[in-house]
N, C-alpha and C. Protein backbone atom coordinates (compact mmCIF):
# COMPACT_ATOMS: atom_id res chain seq x y z
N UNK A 1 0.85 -1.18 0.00
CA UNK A 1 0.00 0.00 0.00
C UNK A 1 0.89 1.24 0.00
N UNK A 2 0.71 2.06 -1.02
CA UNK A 2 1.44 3.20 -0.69
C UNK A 2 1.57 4.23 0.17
N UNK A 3 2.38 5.31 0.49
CA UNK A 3 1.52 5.93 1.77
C UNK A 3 0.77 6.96 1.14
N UNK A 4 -0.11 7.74 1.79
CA UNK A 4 -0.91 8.71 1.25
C UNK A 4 0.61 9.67 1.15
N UNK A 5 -0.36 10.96 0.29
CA UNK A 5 0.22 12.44 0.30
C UNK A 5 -0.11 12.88 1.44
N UNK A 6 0.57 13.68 1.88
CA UNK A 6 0.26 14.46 3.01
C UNK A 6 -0.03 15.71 2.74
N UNK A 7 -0.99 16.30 3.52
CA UNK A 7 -1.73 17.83 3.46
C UNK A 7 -0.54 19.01 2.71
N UNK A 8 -1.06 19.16 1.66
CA UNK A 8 0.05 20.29 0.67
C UNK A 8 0.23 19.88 -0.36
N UNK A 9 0.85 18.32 -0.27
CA UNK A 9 1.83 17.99 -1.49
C UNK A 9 1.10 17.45 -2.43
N UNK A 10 -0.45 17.60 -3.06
CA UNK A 10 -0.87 17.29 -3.87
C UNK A 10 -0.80 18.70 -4.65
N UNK A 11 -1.18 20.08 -3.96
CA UNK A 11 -1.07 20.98 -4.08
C UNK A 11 0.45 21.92 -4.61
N UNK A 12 0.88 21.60 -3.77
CA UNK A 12 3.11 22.24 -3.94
C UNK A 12 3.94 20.63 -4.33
N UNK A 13 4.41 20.27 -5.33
CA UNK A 13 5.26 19.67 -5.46
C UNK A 13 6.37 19.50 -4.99
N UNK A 14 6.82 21.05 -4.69
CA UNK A 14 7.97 21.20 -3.71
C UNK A 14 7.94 20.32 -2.37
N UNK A 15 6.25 20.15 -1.77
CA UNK A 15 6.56 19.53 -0.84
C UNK A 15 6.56 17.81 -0.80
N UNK A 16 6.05 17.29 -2.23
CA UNK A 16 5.68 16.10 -2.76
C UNK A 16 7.28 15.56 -3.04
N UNK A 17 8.30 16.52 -3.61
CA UNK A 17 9.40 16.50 -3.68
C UNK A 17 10.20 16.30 -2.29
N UNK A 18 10.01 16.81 -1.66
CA UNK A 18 10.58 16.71 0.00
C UNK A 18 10.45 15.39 0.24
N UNK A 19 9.20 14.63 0.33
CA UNK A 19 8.21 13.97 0.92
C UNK A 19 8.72 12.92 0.03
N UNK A 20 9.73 12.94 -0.69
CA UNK A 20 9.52 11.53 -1.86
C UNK A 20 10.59 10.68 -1.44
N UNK A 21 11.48 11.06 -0.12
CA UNK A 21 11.86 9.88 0.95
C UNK A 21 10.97 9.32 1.86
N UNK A 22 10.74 8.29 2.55
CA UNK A 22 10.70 8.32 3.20
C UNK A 22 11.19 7.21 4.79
N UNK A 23 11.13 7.72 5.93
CA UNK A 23 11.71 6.85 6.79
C UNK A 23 10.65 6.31 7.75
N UNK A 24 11.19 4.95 8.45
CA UNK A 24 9.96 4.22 9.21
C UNK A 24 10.68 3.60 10.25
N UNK A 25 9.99 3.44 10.76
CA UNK A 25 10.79 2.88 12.37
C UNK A 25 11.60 1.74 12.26
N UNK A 26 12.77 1.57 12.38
CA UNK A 26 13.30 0.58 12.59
C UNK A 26 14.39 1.04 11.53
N UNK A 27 14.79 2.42 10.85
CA UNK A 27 15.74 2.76 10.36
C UNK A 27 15.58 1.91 9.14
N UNK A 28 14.41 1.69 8.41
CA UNK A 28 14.01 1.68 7.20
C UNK A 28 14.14 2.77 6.45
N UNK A 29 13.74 3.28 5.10
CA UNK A 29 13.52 4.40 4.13
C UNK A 29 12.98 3.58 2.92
N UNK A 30 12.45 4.67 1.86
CA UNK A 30 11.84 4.07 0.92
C UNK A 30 12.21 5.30 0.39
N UNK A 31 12.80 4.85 -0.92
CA UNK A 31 13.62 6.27 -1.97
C UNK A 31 12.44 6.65 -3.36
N UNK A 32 11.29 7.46 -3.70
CA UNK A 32 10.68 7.47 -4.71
C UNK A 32 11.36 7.99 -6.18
N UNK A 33 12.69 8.32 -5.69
CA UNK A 33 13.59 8.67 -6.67
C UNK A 33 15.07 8.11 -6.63
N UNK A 34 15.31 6.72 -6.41
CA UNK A 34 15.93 5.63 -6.14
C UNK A 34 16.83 5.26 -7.01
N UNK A 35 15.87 5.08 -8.19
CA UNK A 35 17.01 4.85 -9.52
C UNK A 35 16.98 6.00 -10.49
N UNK A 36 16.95 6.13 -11.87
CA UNK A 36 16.66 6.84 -13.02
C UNK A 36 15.40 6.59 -13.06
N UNK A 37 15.48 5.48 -13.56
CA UNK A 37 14.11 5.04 -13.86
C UNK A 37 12.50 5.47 -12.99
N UNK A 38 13.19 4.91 -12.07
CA UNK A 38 11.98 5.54 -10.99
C UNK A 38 11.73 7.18 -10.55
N UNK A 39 12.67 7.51 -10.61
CA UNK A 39 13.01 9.32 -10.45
C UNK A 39 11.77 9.57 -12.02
N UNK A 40 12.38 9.03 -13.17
CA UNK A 40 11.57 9.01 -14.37
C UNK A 40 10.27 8.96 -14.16
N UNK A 41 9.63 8.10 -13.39
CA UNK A 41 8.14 7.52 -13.55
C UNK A 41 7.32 9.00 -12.25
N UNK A 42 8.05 8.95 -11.34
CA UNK A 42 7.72 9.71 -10.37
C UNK A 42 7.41 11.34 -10.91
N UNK A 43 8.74 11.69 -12.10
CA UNK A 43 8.19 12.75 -12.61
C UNK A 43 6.94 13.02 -13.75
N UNK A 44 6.68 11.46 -14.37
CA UNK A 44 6.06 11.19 -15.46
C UNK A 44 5.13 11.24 -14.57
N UNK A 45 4.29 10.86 -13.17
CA UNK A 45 2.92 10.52 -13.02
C UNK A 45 2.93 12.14 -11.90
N UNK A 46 3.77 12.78 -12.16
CA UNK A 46 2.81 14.46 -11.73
C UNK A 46 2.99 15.30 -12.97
N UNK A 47 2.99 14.84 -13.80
CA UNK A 47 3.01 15.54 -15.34
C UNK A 47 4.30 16.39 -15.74
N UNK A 48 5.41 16.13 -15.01
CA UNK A 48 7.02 16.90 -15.06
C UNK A 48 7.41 16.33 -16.60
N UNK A 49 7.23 15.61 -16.88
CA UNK A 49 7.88 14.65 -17.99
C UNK A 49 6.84 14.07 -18.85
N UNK A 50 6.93 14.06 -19.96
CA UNK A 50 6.10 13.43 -20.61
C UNK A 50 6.67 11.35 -21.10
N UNK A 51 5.62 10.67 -21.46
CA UNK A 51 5.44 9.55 -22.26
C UNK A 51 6.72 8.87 -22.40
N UNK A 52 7.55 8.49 -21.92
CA UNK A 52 8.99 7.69 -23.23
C UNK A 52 9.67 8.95 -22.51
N UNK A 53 9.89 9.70 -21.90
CA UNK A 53 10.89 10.31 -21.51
C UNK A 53 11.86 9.20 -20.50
N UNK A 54 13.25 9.41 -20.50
CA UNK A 54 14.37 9.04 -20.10
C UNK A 54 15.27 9.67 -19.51
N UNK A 55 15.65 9.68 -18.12
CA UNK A 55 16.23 10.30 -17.40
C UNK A 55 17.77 9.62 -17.25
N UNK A 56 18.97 10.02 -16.87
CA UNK A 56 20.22 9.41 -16.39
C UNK A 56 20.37 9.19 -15.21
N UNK A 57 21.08 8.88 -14.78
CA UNK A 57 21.64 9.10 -13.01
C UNK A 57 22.20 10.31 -12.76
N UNK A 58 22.67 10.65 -13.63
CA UNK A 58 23.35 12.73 -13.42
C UNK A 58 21.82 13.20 -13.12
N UNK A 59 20.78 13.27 -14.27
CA UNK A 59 19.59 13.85 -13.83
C UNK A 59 19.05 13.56 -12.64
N UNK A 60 18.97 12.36 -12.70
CA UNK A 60 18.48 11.69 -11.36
C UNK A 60 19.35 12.23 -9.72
N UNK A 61 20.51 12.45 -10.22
CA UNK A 61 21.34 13.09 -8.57
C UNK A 61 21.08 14.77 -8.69
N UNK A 62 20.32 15.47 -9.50
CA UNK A 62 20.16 16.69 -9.70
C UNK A 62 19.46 16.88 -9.21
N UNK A 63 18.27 15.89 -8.99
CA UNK A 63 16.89 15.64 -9.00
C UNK A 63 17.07 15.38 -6.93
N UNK A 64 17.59 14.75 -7.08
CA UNK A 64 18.07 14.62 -5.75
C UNK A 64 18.49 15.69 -4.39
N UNK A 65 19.61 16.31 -5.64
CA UNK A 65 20.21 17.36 -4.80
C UNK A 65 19.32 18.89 -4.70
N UNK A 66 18.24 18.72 -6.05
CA UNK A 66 17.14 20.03 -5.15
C UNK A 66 16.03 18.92 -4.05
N UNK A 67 16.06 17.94 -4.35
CA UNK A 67 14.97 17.77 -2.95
C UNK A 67 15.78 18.14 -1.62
N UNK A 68 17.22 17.86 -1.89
CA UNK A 68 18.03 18.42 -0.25
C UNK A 68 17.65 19.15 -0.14
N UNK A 69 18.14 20.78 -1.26
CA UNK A 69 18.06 21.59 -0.45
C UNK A 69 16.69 22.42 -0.57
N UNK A 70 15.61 21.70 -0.45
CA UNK A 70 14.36 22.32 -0.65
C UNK A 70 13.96 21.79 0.98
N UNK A 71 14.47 20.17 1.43
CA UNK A 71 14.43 19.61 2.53
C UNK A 71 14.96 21.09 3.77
N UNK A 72 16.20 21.36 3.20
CA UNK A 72 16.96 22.11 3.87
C UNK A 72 16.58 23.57 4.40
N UNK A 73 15.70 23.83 3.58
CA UNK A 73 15.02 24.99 3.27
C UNK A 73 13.60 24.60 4.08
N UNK A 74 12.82 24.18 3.78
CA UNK A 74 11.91 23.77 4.25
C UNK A 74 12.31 23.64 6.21
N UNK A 75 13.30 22.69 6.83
CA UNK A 75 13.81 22.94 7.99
C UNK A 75 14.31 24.03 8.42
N UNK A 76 14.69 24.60 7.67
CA UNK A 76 15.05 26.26 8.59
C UNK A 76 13.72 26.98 8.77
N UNK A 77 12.71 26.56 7.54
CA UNK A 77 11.41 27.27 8.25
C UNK A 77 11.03 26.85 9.25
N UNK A 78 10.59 25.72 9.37
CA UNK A 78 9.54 25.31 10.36
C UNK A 78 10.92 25.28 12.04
N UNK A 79 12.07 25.57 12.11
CA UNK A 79 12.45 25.78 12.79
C UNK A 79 13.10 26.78 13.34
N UNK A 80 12.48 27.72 12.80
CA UNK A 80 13.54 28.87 13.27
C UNK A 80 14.69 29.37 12.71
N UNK A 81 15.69 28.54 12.07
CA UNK A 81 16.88 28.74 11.70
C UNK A 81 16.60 29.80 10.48
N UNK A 82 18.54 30.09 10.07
CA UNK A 82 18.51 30.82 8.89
C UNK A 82 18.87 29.63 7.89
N UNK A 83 18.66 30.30 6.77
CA UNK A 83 18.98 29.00 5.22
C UNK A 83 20.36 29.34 5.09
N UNK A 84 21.12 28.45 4.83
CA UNK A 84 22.40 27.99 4.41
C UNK A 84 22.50 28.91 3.02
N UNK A 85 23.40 29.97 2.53
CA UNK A 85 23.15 30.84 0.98
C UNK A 85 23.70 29.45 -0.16
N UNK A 86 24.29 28.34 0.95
CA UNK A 86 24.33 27.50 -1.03
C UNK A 86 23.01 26.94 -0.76
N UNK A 87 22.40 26.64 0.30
CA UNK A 87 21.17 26.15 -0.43
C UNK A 87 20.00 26.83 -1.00
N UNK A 88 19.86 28.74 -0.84
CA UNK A 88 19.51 29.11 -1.68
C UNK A 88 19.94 29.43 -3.17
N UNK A 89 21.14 29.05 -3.32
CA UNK A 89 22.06 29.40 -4.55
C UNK A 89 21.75 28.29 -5.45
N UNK A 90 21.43 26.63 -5.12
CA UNK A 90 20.79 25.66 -5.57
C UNK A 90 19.63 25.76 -5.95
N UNK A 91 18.82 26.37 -4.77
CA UNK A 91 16.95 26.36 -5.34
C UNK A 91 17.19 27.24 -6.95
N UNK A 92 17.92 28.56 -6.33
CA UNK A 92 18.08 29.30 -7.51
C UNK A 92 18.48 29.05 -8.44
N UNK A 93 19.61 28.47 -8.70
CA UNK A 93 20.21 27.38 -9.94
C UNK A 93 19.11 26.61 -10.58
N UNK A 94 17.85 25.89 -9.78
CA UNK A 94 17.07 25.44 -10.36
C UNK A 94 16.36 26.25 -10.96
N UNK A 95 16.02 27.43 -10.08
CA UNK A 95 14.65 28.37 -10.93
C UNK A 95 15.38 28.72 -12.36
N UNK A 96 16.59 28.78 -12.18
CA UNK A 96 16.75 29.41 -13.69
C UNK A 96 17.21 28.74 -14.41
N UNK A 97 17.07 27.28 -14.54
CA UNK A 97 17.91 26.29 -15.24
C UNK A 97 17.27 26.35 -16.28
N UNK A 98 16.10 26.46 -16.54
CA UNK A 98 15.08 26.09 -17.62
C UNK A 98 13.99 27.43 -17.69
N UNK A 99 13.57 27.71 -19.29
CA UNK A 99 12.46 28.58 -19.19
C UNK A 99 11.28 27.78 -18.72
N UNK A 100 10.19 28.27 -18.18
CA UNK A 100 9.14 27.05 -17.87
C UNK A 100 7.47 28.01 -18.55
N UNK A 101 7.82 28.58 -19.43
CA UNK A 101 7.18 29.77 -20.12
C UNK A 101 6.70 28.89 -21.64
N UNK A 102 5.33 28.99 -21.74
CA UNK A 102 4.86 27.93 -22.38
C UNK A 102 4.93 28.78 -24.09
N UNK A 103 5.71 28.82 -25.15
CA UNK A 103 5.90 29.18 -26.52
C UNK A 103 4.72 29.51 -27.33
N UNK A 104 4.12 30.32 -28.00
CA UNK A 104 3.35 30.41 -29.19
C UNK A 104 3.46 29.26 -30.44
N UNK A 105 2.28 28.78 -30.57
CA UNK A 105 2.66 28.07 -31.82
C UNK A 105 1.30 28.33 -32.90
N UNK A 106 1.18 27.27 -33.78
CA UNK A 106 0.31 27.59 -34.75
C UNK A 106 -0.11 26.02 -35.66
N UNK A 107 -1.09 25.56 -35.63
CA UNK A 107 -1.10 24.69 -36.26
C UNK A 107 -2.29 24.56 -37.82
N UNK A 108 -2.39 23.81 -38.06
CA UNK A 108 -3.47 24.13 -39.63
C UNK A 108 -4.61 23.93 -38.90
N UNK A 109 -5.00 23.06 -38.09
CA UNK A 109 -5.79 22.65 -37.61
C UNK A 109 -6.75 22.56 -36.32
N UNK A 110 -5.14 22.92 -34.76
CA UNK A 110 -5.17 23.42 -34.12
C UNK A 110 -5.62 25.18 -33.69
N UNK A 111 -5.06 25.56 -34.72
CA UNK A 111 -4.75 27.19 -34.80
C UNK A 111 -3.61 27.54 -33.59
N UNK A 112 -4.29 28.80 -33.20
CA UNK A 112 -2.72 29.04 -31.48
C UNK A 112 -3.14 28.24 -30.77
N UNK A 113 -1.76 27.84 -30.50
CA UNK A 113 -2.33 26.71 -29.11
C UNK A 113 -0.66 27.19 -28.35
N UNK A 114 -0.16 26.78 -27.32
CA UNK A 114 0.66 27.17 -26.56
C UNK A 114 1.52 25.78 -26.11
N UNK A 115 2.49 25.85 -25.99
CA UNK A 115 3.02 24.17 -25.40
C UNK A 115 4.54 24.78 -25.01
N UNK A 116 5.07 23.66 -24.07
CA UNK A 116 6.07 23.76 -23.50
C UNK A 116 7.08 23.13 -24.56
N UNK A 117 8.29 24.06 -24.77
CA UNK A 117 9.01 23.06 -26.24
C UNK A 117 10.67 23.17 -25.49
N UNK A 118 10.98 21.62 -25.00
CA UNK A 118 12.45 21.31 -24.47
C UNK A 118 13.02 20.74 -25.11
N UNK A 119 14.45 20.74 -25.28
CA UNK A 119 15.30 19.52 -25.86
C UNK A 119 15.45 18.31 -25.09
N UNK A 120 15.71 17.39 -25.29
CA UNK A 120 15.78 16.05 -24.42
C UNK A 120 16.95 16.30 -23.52
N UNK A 121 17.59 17.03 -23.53
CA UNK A 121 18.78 17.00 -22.51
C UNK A 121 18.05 18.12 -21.73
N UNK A 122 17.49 18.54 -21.49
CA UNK A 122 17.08 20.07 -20.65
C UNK A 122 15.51 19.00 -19.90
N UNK A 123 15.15 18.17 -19.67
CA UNK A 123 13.85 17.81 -19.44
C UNK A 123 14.26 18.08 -18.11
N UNK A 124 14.94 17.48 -17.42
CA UNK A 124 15.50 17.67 -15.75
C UNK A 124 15.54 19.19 -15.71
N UNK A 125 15.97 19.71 -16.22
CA UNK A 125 15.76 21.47 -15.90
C UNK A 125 14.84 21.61 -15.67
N UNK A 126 13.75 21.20 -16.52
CA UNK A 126 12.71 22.01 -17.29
C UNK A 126 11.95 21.97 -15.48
N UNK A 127 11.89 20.26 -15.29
CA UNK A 127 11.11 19.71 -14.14
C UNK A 127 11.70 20.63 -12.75
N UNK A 128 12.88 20.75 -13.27
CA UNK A 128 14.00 21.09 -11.59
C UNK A 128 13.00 22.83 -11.55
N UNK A 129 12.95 23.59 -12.42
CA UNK A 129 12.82 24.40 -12.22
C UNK A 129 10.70 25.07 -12.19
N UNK A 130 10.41 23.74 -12.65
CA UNK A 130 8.40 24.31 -12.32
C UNK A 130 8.69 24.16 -10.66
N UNK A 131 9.23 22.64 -10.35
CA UNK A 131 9.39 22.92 -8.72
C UNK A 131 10.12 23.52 -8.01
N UNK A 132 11.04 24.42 -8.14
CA UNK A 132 11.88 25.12 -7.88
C UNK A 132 10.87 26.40 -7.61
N UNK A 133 10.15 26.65 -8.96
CA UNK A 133 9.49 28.01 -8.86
C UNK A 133 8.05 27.91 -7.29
N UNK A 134 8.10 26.54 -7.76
CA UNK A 134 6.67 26.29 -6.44
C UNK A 134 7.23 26.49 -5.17
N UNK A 135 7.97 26.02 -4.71
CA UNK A 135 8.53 26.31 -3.60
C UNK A 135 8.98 27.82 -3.37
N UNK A 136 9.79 28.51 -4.24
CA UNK A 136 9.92 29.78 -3.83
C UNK A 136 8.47 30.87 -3.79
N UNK A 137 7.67 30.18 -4.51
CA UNK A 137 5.74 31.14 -4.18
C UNK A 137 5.51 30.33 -2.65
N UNK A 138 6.00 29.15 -1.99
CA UNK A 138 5.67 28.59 -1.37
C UNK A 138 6.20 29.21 0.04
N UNK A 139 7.60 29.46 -0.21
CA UNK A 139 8.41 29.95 0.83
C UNK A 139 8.25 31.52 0.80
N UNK A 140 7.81 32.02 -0.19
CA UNK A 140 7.60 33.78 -0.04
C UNK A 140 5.92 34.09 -0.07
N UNK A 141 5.77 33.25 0.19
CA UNK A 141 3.71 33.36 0.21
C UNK A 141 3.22 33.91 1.43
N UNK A 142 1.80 33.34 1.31
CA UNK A 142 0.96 33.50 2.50
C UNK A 142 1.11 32.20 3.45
N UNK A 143 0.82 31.34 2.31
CA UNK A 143 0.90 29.80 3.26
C UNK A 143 2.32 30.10 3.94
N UNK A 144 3.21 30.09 4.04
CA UNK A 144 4.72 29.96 4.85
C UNK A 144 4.46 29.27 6.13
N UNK A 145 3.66 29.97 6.84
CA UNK A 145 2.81 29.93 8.06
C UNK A 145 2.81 28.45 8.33
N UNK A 146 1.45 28.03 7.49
CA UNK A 146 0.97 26.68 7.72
C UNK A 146 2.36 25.03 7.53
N UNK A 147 3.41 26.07 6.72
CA UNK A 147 4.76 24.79 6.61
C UNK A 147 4.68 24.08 8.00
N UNK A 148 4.87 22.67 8.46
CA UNK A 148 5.35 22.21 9.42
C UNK A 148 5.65 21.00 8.90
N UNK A 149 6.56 20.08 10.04
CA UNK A 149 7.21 18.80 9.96
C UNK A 149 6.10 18.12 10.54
N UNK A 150 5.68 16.65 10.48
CA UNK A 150 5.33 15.82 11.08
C UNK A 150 5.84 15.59 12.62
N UNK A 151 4.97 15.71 12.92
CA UNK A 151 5.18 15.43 14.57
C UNK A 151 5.67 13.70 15.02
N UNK A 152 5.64 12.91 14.38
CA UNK A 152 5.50 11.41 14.40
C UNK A 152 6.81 10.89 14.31
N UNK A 153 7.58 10.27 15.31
CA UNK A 153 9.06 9.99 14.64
C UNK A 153 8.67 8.56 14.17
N UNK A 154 9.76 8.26 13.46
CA UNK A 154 10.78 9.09 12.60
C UNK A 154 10.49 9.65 11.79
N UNK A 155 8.96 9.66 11.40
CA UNK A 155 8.31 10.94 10.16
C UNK A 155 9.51 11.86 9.60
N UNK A 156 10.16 12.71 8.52
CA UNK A 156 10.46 13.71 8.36
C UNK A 156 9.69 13.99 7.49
N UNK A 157 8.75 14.22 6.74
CA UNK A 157 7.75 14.34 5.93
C UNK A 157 7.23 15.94 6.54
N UNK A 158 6.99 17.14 5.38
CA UNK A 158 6.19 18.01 5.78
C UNK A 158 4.84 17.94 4.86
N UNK A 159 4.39 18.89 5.83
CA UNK A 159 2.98 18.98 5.47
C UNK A 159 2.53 20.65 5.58
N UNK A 160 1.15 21.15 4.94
CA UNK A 160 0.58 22.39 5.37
C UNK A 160 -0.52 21.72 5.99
N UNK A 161 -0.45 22.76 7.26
CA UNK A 161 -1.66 22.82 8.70
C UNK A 161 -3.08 22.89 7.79
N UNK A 162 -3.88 21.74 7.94
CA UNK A 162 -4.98 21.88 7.37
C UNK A 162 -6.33 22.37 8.42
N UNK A 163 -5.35 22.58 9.90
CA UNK A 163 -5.84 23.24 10.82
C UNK A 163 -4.84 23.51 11.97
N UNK A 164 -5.28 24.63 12.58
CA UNK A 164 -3.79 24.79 13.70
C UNK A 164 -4.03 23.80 14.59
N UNK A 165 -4.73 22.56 15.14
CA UNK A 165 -4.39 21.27 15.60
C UNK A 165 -3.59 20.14 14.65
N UNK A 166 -3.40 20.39 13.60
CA UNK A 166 -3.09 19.38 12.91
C UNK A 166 -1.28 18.88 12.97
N UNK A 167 -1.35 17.54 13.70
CA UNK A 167 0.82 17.43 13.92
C UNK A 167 1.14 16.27 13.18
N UNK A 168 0.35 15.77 11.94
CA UNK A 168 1.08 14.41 11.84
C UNK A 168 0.43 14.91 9.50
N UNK A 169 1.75 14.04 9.40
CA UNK A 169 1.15 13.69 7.64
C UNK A 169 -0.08 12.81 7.17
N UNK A 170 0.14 12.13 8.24
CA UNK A 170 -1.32 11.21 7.71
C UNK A 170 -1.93 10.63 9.03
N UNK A 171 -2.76 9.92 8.45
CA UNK A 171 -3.32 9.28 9.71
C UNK A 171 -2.76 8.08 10.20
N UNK A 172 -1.46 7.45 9.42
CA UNK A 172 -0.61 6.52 9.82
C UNK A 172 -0.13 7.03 11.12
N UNK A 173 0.74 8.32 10.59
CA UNK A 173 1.62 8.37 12.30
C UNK A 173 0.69 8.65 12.99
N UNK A 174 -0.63 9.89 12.90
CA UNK A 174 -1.57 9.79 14.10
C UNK A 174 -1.67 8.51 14.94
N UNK A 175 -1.82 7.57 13.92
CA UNK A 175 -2.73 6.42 14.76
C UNK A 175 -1.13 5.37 15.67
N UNK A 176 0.13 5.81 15.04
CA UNK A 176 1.34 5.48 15.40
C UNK A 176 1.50 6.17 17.06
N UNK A 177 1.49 7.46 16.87
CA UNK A 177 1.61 8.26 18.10
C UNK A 177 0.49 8.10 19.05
N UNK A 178 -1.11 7.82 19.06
CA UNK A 178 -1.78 7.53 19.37
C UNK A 178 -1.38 6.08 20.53
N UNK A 179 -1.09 4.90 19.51
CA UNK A 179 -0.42 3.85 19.90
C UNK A 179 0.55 4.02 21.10
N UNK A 180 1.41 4.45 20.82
CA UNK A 180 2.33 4.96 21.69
C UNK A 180 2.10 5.18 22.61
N UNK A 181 1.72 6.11 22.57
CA UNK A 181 1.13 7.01 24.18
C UNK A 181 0.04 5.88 24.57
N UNK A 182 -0.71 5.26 24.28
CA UNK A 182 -1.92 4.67 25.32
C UNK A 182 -0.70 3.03 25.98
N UNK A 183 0.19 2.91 25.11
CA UNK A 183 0.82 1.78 25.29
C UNK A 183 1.66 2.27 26.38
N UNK A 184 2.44 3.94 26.25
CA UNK A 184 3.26 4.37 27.77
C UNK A 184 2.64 3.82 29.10
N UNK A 185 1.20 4.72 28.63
CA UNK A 185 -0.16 4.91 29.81
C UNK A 185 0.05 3.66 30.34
N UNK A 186 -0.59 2.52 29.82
CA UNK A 186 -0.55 0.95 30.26
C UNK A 186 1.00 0.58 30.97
N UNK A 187 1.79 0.55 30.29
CA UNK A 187 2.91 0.21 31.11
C UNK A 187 3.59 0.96 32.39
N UNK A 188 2.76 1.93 32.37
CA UNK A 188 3.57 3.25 33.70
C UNK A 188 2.09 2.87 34.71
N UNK A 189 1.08 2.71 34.53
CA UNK A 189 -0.19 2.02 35.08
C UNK A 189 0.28 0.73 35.75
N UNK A 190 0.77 -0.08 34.90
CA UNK A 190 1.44 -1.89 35.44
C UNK A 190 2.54 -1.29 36.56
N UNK A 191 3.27 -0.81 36.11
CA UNK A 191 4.49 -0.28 36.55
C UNK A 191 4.30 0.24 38.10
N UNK A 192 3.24 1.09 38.31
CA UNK A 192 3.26 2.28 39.32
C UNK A 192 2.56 1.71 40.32
């Protein structure tokens, strides 16, 4: 079963991008951008990539190295800290890797129609930089606010507050942390 999205990242990719590790108790992880291939499919099924597109492992560690520092970025918000300037110098490298500005065209049949036109070596740009741009509307917005981490360890997964009670990505760790605590209760109960 896969895990759900968590509150945002159907919405910001940036945070679907964050979110596309993940870790589980017992010092497990699950990589959604693991190989090429899979980095490939992951961008193919949120519409980054089209059909028969083909990614490398260079793309694929590019692909990688903005989820760091979007990760990275994302943790200095929800904690207080300041951002590291290479990891804004990265997001930025992405925003401008690629135009993401959709061309005029013209067809006999079509008439104007508008489309995104990349070379096959620029597709990783093209992708690095729609999410690149989401995150920086994301991080200079209104939402900023609602950014938080999962409350649930080992969760690192963020999410946006779909209410100011809200501490977990899904209802997995809820019902994880839930667990927890009634299982303390019982044993400090036996215990005491």
């Amino acid at each position: 079963m896969p895990f759900p999205r968590s509150p945002g990242a159907r919405e910001h990719i940036s945070i679907d991008l964050v979110n596309s590790v993940l870790e589980f108790p017992g010092g497990k992880t699950s990589d959604a951008l693991e190989t090429p291939e899979a980095a490939t499919a992951w961008l193919i099924e949120r519409g980054l990539l089209g059909e028969g597109a083909v990614l490398r492992s260079y793309c694929r560690n590019r692909l990688v190295g903005l989820r760091r520092d979007l990760r990275d970025a994302f943790t200095a918000v929800v904690s207080g800290t300041i951002v590291d300037p290479r990891v804004l110098d990265g997001i930025n490298a992405a925003l401008t890797a690629a135009p993401h500005i959709s061309t005029l065209h013209f067809g006999r049949e079509e008439g104007f129609f508008r489309s995104l036109e990349h070379p096959t070596t620029r597709l990783v740009e093209h992708a690095m930089s729609v999410i690149a741009e989401d995150a920086a509307a994301l991080l200079s917005g209104g939402e900023i606010g609602l950014l938080a981490r999962c409350e649930a360890e080992p969760c690192t997964r963020f999410l946006l507050r779909t209410h100011g009670r809200r501490q977990w990505c899904s209802t997995r760790c809820g019902d994880r942390v839930r667990a927890a605590r009634a299982y303390a209760r019982k044993r400090k109960a036996a215990d005491g």
